[in-house]
C-alpha atoms as a PDB file:
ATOM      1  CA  UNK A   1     -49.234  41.826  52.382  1.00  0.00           C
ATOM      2  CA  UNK A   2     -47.442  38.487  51.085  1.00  0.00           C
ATOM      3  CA  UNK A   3     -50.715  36.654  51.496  1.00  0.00           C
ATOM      4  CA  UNK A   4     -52.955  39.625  49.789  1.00  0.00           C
ATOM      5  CA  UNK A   5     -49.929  39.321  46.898  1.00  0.00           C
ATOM      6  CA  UNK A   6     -50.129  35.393  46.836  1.00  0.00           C
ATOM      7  CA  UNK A   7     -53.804  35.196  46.766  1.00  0.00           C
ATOM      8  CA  UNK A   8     -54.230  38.405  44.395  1.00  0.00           C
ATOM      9  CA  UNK A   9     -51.603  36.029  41.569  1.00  0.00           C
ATOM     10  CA  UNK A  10     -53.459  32.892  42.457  1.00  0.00           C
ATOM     11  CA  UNK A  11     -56.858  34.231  41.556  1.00  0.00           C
ATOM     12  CA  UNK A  12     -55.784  35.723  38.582  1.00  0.00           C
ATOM     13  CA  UNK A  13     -54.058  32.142  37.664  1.00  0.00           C
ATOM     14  CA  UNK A  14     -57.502  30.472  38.202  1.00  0.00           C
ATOM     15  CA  UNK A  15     -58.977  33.467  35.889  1.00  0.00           C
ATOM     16  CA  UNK A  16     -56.606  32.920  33.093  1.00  0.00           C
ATOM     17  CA  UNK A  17     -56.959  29.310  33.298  1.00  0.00           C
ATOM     18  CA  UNK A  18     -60.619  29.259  33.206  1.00  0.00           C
ATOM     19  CA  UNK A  19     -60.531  32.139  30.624  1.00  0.00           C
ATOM     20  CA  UNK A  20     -58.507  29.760  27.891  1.00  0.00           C
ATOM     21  CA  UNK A  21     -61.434  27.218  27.256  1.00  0.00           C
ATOM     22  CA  UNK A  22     -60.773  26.738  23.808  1.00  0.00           C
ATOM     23  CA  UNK A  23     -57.223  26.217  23.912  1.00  0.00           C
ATOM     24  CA  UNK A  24     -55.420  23.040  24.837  1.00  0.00           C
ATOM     25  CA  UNK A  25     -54.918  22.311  28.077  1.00  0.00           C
ATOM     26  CA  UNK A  26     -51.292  22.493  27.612  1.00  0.00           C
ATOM     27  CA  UNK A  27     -51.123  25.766  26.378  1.00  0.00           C
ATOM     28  CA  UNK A  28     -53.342  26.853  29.438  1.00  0.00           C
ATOM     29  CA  UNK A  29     -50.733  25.583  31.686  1.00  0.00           C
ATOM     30  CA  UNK A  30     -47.702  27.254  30.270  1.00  0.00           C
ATOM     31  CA  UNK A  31     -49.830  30.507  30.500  1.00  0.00           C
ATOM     32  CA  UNK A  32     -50.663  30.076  33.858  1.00  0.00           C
ATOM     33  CA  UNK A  33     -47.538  28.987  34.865  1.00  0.00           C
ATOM     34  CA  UNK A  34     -45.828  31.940  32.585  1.00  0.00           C
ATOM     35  CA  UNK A  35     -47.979  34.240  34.751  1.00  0.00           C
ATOM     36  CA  UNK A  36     -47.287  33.306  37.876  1.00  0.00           C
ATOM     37  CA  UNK A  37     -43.684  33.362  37.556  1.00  0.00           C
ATOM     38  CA  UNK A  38     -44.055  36.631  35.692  1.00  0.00           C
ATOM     39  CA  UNK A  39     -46.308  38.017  39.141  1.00  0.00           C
ATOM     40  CA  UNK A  40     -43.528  36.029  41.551  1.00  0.00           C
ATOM     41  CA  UNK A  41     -40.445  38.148  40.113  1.00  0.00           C
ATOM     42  CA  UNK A  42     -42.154  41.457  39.727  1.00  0.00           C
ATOM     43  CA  UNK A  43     -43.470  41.108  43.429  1.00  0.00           C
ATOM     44  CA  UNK A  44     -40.108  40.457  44.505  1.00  0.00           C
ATOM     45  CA  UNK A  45     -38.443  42.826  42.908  1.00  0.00           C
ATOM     46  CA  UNK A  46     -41.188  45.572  44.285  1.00  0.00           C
ATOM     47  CA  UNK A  47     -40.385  43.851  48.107  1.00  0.00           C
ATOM     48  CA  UNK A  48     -36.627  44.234  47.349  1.00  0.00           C
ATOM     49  CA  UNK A  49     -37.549  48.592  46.608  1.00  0.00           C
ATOM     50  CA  UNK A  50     -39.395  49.072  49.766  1.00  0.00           C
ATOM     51  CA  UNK A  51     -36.966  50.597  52.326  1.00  0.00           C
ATOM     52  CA  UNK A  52     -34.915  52.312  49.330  1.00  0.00           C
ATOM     53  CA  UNK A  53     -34.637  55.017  48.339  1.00  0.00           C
ATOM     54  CA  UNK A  54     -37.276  56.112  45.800  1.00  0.00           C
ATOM     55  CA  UNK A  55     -35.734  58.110  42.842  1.00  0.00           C
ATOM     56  CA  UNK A  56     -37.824  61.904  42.628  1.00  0.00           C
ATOM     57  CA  UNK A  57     -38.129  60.979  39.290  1.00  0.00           C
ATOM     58  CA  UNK A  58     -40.648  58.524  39.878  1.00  0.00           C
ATOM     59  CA  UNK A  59     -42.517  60.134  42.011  1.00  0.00           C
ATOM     60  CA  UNK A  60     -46.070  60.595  40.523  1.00  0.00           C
ATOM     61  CA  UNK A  61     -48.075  62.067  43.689  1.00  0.00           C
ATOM     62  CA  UNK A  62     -46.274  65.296  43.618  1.00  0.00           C
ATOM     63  CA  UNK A  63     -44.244  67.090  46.108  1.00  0.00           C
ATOM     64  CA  UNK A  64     -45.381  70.475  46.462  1.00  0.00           C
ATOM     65  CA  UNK A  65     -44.101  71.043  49.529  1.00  0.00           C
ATOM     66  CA  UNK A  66     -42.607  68.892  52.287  1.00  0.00           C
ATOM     67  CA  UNK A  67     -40.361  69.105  55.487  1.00  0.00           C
ATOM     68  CA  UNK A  68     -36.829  67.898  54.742  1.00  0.00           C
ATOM     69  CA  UNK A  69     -36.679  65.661  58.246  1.00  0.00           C
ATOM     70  CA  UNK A  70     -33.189  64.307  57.571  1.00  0.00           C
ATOM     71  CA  UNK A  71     -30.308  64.675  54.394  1.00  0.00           C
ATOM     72  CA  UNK A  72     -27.018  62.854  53.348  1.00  0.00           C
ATOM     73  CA  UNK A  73     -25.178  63.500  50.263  1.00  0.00           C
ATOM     74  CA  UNK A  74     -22.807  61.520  48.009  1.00  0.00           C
ATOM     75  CA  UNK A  75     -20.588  63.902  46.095  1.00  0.00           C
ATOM     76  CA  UNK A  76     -20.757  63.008  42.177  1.00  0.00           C
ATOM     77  CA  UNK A  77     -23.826  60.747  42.688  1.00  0.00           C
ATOM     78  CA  UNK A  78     -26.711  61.654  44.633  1.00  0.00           C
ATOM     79  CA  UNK A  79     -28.550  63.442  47.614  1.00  0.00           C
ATOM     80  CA  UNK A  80     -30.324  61.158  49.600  1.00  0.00           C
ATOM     81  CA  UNK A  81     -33.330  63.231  51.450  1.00  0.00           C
ATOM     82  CA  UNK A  82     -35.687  61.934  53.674  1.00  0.00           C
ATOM     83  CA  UNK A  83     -39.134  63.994  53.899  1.00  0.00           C
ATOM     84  CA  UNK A  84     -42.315  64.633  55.368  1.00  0.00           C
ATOM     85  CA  UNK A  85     -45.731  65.637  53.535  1.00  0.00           C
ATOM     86  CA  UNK A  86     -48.579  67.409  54.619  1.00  0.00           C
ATOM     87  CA  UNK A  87     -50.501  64.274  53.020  1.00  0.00           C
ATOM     88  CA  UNK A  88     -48.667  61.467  53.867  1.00  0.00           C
ATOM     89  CA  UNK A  89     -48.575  59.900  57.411  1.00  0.00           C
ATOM     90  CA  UNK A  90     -45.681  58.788  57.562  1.00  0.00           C
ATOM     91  CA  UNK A  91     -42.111  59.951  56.050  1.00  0.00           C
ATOM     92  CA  UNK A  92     -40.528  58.859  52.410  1.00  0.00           C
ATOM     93  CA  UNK A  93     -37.179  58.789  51.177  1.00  0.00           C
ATOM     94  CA  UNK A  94     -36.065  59.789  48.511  1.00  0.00           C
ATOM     95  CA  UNK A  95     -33.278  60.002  46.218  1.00  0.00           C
ATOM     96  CA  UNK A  96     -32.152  63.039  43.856  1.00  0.00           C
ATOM     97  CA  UNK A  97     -29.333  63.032  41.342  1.00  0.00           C
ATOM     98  CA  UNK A  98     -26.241  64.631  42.272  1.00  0.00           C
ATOM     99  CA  UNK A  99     -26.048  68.562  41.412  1.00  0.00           C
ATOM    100  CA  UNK A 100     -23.579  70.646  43.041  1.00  0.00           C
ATOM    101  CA  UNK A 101     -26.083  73.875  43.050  1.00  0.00           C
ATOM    102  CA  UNK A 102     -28.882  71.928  44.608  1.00  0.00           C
ATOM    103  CA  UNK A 103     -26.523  70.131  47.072  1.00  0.00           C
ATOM    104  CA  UNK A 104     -24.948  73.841  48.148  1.00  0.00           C
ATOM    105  CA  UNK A 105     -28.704  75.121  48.607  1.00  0.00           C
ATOM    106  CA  UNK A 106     -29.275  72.561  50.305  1.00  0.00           C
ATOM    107  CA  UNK A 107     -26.370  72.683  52.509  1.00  0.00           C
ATOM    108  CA  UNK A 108     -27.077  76.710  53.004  1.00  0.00           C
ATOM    109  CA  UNK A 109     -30.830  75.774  54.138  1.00  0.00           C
ATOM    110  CA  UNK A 110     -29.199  72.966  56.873  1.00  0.00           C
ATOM    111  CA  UNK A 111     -26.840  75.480  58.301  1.00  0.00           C
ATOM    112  CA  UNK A 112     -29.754  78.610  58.355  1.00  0.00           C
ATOM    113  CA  UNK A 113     -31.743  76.014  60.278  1.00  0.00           C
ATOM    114  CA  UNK A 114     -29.072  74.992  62.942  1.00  0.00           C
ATOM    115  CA  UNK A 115     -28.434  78.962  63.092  1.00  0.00           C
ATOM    116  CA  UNK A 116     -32.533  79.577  63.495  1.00  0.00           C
ATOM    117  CA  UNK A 117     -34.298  76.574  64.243  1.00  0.00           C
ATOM    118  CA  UNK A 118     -36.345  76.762  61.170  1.00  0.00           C
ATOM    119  CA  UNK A 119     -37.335  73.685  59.567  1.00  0.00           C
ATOM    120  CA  UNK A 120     -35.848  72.746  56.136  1.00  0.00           C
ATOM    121  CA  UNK A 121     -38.781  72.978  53.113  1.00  0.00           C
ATOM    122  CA  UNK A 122     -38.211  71.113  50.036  1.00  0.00           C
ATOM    123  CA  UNK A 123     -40.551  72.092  46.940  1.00  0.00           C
ATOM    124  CA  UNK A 124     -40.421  69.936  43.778  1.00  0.00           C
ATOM    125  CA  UNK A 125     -42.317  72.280  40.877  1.00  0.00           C
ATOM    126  CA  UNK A 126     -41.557  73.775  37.413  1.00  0.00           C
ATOM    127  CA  UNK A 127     -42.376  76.897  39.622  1.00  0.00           C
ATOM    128  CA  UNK A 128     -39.193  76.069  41.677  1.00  0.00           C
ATOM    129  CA  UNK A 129     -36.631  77.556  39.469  1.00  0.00           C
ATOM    130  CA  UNK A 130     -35.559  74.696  38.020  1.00  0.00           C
ATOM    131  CA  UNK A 131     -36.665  72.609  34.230  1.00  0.00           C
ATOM    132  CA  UNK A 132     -38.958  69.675  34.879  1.00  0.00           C
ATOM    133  CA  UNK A 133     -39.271  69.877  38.610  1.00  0.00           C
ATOM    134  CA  UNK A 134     -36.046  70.720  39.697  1.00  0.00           C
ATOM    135  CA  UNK A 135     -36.119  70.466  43.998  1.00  0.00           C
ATOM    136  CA  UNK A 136     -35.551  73.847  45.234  1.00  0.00           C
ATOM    137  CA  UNK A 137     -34.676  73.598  49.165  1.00  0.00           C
ATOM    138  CA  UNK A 138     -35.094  76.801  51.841  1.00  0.00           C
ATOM    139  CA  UNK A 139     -35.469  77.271  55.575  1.00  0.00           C
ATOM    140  CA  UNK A 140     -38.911  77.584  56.335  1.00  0.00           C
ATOM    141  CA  UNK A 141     -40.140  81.769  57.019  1.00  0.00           C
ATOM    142  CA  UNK A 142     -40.759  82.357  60.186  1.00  0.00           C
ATOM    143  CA  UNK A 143     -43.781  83.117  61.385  1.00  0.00           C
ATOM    144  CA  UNK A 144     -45.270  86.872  62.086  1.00  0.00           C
ATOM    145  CA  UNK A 145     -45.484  87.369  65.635  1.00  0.00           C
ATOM    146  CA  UNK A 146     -48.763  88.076  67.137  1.00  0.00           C
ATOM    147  CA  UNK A 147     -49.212  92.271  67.540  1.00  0.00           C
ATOM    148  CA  UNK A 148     -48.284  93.482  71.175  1.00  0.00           C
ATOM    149  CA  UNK A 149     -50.861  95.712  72.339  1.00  0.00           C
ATOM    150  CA  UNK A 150     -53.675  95.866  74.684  1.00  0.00           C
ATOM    151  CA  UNK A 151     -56.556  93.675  74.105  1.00  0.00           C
ATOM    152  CA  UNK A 152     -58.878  94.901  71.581  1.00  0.00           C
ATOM    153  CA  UNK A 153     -56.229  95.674  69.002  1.00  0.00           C
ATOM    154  CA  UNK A 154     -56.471  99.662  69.830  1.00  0.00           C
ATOM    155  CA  UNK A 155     -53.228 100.824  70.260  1.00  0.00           C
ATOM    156  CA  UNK A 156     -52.488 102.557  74.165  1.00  0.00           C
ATOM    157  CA  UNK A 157     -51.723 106.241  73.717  1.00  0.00           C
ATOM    158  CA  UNK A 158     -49.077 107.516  75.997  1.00  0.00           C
ATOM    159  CA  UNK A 159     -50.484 111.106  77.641  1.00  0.00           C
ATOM    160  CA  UNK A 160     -48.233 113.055  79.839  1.00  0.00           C
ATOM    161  CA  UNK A 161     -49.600 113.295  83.680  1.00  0.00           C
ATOM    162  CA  UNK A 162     -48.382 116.974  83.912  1.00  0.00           C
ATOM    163  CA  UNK A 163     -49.586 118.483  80.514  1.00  0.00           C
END
Protein backbone atom coordinates (compact mmCIF):
# COMPACT_ATOMS: atom_id res chain seq x y z
CA UNK A 1 0.00 0.00 0.00
CA UNK A 2 3.07 2.45 0.78
CA UNK A 3 4.36 1.83 -2.72
CA UNK A 4 0.68 2.21 -4.48
CA UNK A 5 0.64 5.66 -2.09
CA UNK A 6 4.29 6.67 -3.17
CA UNK A 7 3.83 6.01 -6.76
CA UNK A 8 0.04 7.34 -6.83
CA UNK A 9 1.90 11.17 -5.27
CA UNK A 10 4.80 10.73 -7.62
CA UNK A 11 2.70 10.52 -10.73
CA UNK A 12 0.61 13.17 -9.83
CA UNK A 13 4.01 15.31 -9.12
CA UNK A 14 5.15 14.50 -12.72
CA UNK A 15 1.40 15.61 -13.83
CA UNK A 16 1.51 18.89 -12.11
CA UNK A 17 4.91 19.53 -13.23
CA UNK A 18 4.30 18.85 -16.77
CA UNK A 19 0.85 20.58 -16.45
CA UNK A 20 2.64 24.19 -15.47
CA UNK A 21 4.35 24.81 -18.95
CA UNK A 22 3.91 28.33 -18.96
CA UNK A 23 5.04 29.12 -15.65
CA UNK A 24 8.61 29.43 -14.47
CA UNK A 25 10.32 26.67 -13.64
CA UNK A 26 10.63 27.83 -10.19
CA UNK A 27 7.22 28.20 -9.49
CA UNK A 28 6.71 24.57 -10.90
CA UNK A 29 9.01 23.33 -8.32
CA UNK A 30 7.54 24.88 -5.25
CA UNK A 31 4.18 23.39 -6.54
CA UNK A 32 5.42 20.15 -6.91
CA UNK A 33 7.27 20.14 -3.99
CA UNK A 34 4.12 21.91 -2.04
CA UNK A 35 2.22 18.83 -3.26
CA UNK A 36 4.13 16.26 -2.31
CA UNK A 37 4.59 17.32 1.12
CA UNK A 38 0.91 18.17 1.20
CA UNK A 39 0.23 14.08 -0.12
CA UNK A 40 3.27 12.91 2.49
CA UNK A 41 1.39 14.38 5.70
CA UNK A 42 -2.13 13.54 4.74
CA UNK A 43 -0.95 9.86 3.98
CA UNK A 44 0.55 9.72 7.23
CA UNK A 45 -1.86 10.99 9.11
CA UNK A 46 -4.51 8.41 7.30
CA UNK A 47 -1.64 5.41 8.29
CA UNK A 48 -1.58 6.83 11.87
CA UNK A 49 -6.06 6.22 11.84
CA UNK A 50 -5.91 2.73 10.67
CA UNK A 51 -6.18 0.44 13.75
CA UNK A 52 -8.32 3.27 15.63
CA UNK A 53 -11.11 3.58 16.35
CA UNK A 54 -13.33 5.14 13.65
CA UNK A 55 -15.81 7.75 15.12
CA UNK A 56 -19.80 6.55 13.92
CA UNK A 57 -19.95 9.87 12.89
CA UNK A 58 -17.90 9.40 10.01
CA UNK A 59 -19.11 6.58 8.91
CA UNK A 60 -20.58 7.11 5.36
CA UNK A 61 -21.39 3.32 4.26
CA UNK A 62 -24.14 2.95 6.70
CA UNK A 63 -24.76 0.58 9.44
CA UNK A 64 -28.03 -0.85 9.16
CA UNK A 65 -27.46 -3.62 11.00
CA UNK A 66 -24.38 -5.36 12.39
CA UNK A 67 -23.26 -7.95 15.10
CA UNK A 68 -21.74 -6.19 18.12
CA UNK A 69 -18.59 -8.90 18.31
CA UNK A 70 -16.92 -7.17 21.26
CA UNK A 71 -17.70 -3.66 23.62
CA UNK A 72 -15.73 -1.51 26.21
CA UNK A 73 -16.92 1.63 27.64
CA UNK A 74 -15.31 4.77 29.13
CA UNK A 75 -17.73 6.44 31.49
CA UNK A 76 -18.06 10.33 30.51
CA UNK A 77 -16.30 9.77 27.14
CA UNK A 78 -17.08 7.09 24.87
CA UNK A 79 -18.21 3.43 23.97
CA UNK A 80 -15.78 1.76 22.06
CA UNK A 81 -17.71 -1.16 19.92
CA UNK A 82 -16.24 -3.43 17.72
CA UNK A 83 -18.70 -4.90 14.90
CA UNK A 84 -19.42 -7.12 12.21
CA UNK A 85 -21.48 -6.38 8.86
CA UNK A 86 -23.32 -8.45 6.68
CA UNK A 87 -21.16 -6.56 3.88
CA UNK A 88 -17.96 -6.26 5.16
CA UNK A 89 -15.44 -9.19 5.45
CA UNK A 90 -13.85 -8.43 8.01
CA UNK A 91 -14.78 -6.54 11.47
CA UNK A 92 -14.54 -2.49 12.18
CA UNK A 93 -14.26 -0.59 15.19
CA UNK A 94 -15.79 1.91 16.06
CA UNK A 95 -16.19 4.61 18.43
CA UNK A 96 -19.54 6.31 19.82
CA UNK A 97 -19.79 9.28 22.13
CA UNK A 98 -20.49 8.66 25.61
CA UNK A 99 -24.41 8.52 26.54
CA UNK A 100 -25.48 6.98 29.64
CA UNK A 101 -28.94 5.62 27.95
CA UNK A 102 -27.13 4.04 25.07
CA UNK A 103 -24.32 2.68 27.32
CA UNK A 104 -27.23 1.06 29.83
CA UNK A 105 -28.94 -0.50 26.58
CA UNK A 106 -26.13 -1.58 25.72
CA UNK A 107 -25.11 -3.07 28.89
CA UNK A 108 -28.88 -4.71 29.19
CA UNK A 109 -28.31 -6.34 25.55
CA UNK A 110 -24.59 -7.86 26.92
CA UNK A 111 -26.14 -9.34 29.98
CA UNK A 112 -29.57 -10.81 27.88
CA UNK A 113 -26.90 -12.39 25.69
CA UNK A 114 -24.71 -14.07 28.45
CA UNK A 115 -28.29 -15.08 29.97
CA UNK A 116 -29.45 -16.49 26.23
CA UNK A 117 -26.71 -16.81 23.98
CA UNK A 118 -28.13 -14.40 21.57
CA UNK A 119 -25.87 -12.32 19.68
CA UNK A 120 -25.73 -8.53 20.36
CA UNK A 121 -27.33 -6.36 17.12
CA UNK A 122 -26.37 -2.86 16.76
CA UNK A 123 -28.60 -0.68 14.24
CA UNK A 124 -27.46 2.87 13.39
CA UNK A 125 -30.84 4.61 11.63
CA UNK A 126 -33.13 7.66 12.15
CA UNK A 127 -35.56 4.61 12.41
CA UNK A 128 -33.64 3.56 15.61
CA UNK A 129 -35.25 5.82 18.06
CA UNK A 130 -32.79 8.14 18.22
CA UNK A 131 -32.12 12.01 16.10
CA UNK A 132 -29.56 11.65 13.34
CA UNK A 133 -28.72 8.01 13.67
CA UNK A 134 -28.65 7.46 17.13
CA UNK A 135 -27.17 3.45 17.68
CA UNK A 136 -29.89 1.55 19.18
CA UNK A 137 -28.36 -1.91 20.58
CA UNK A 138 -30.67 -5.34 21.31
CA UNK A 139 -30.09 -9.06 21.65
CA UNK A 140 -30.75 -10.59 18.52
CA UNK A 141 -34.70 -12.56 18.38
CA UNK A 142 -34.43 -15.83 18.42
CA UNK A 143 -35.32 -17.80 15.87
CA UNK A 144 -38.90 -19.73 15.38
CA UNK A 145 -38.37 -23.25 15.85
CA UNK A 146 -39.16 -25.54 13.08
CA UNK A 147 -43.07 -27.08 13.65
CA UNK A 148 -42.99 -30.62 15.39
CA UNK A 149 -45.19 -32.83 13.59
CA UNK A 150 -45.13 -35.69 11.28
CA UNK A 151 -43.73 -35.20 7.93
CA UNK A 152 -46.01 -33.62 5.57
CA UNK A 153 -47.04 -30.82 7.89
CA UNK A 154 -50.59 -32.66 8.68
CA UNK A 155 -51.01 -32.67 12.12
CA UNK A 156 -51.38 -36.64 13.83
CA UNK A 157 -54.84 -36.99 15.32
CA UNK A 158 -54.93 -38.90 18.51
CA UNK A 159 -58.07 -41.66 18.21
CA UNK A 160 -58.88 -43.75 21.16
CA UNK A 161 -58.22 -47.72 20.50
CA UNK A 162 -61.41 -48.61 22.53
CA UNK A 163 -64.02 -46.05 21.18
Amino acid sequence: MIVAASLFVLLLGICLFIGLPHVGARRRIVSVATFVLLSGAVYAGAVDLLGSPKPLRLEWRGLDKATVLAASMQEGKAVYVWVKTASAPAPRAYMLPWDTRMAQQLQDAVQKREASGAPVQMTVSPESGGDKGTPKFYPEPQKPRAAKGPAGGRAAEFRHPGG
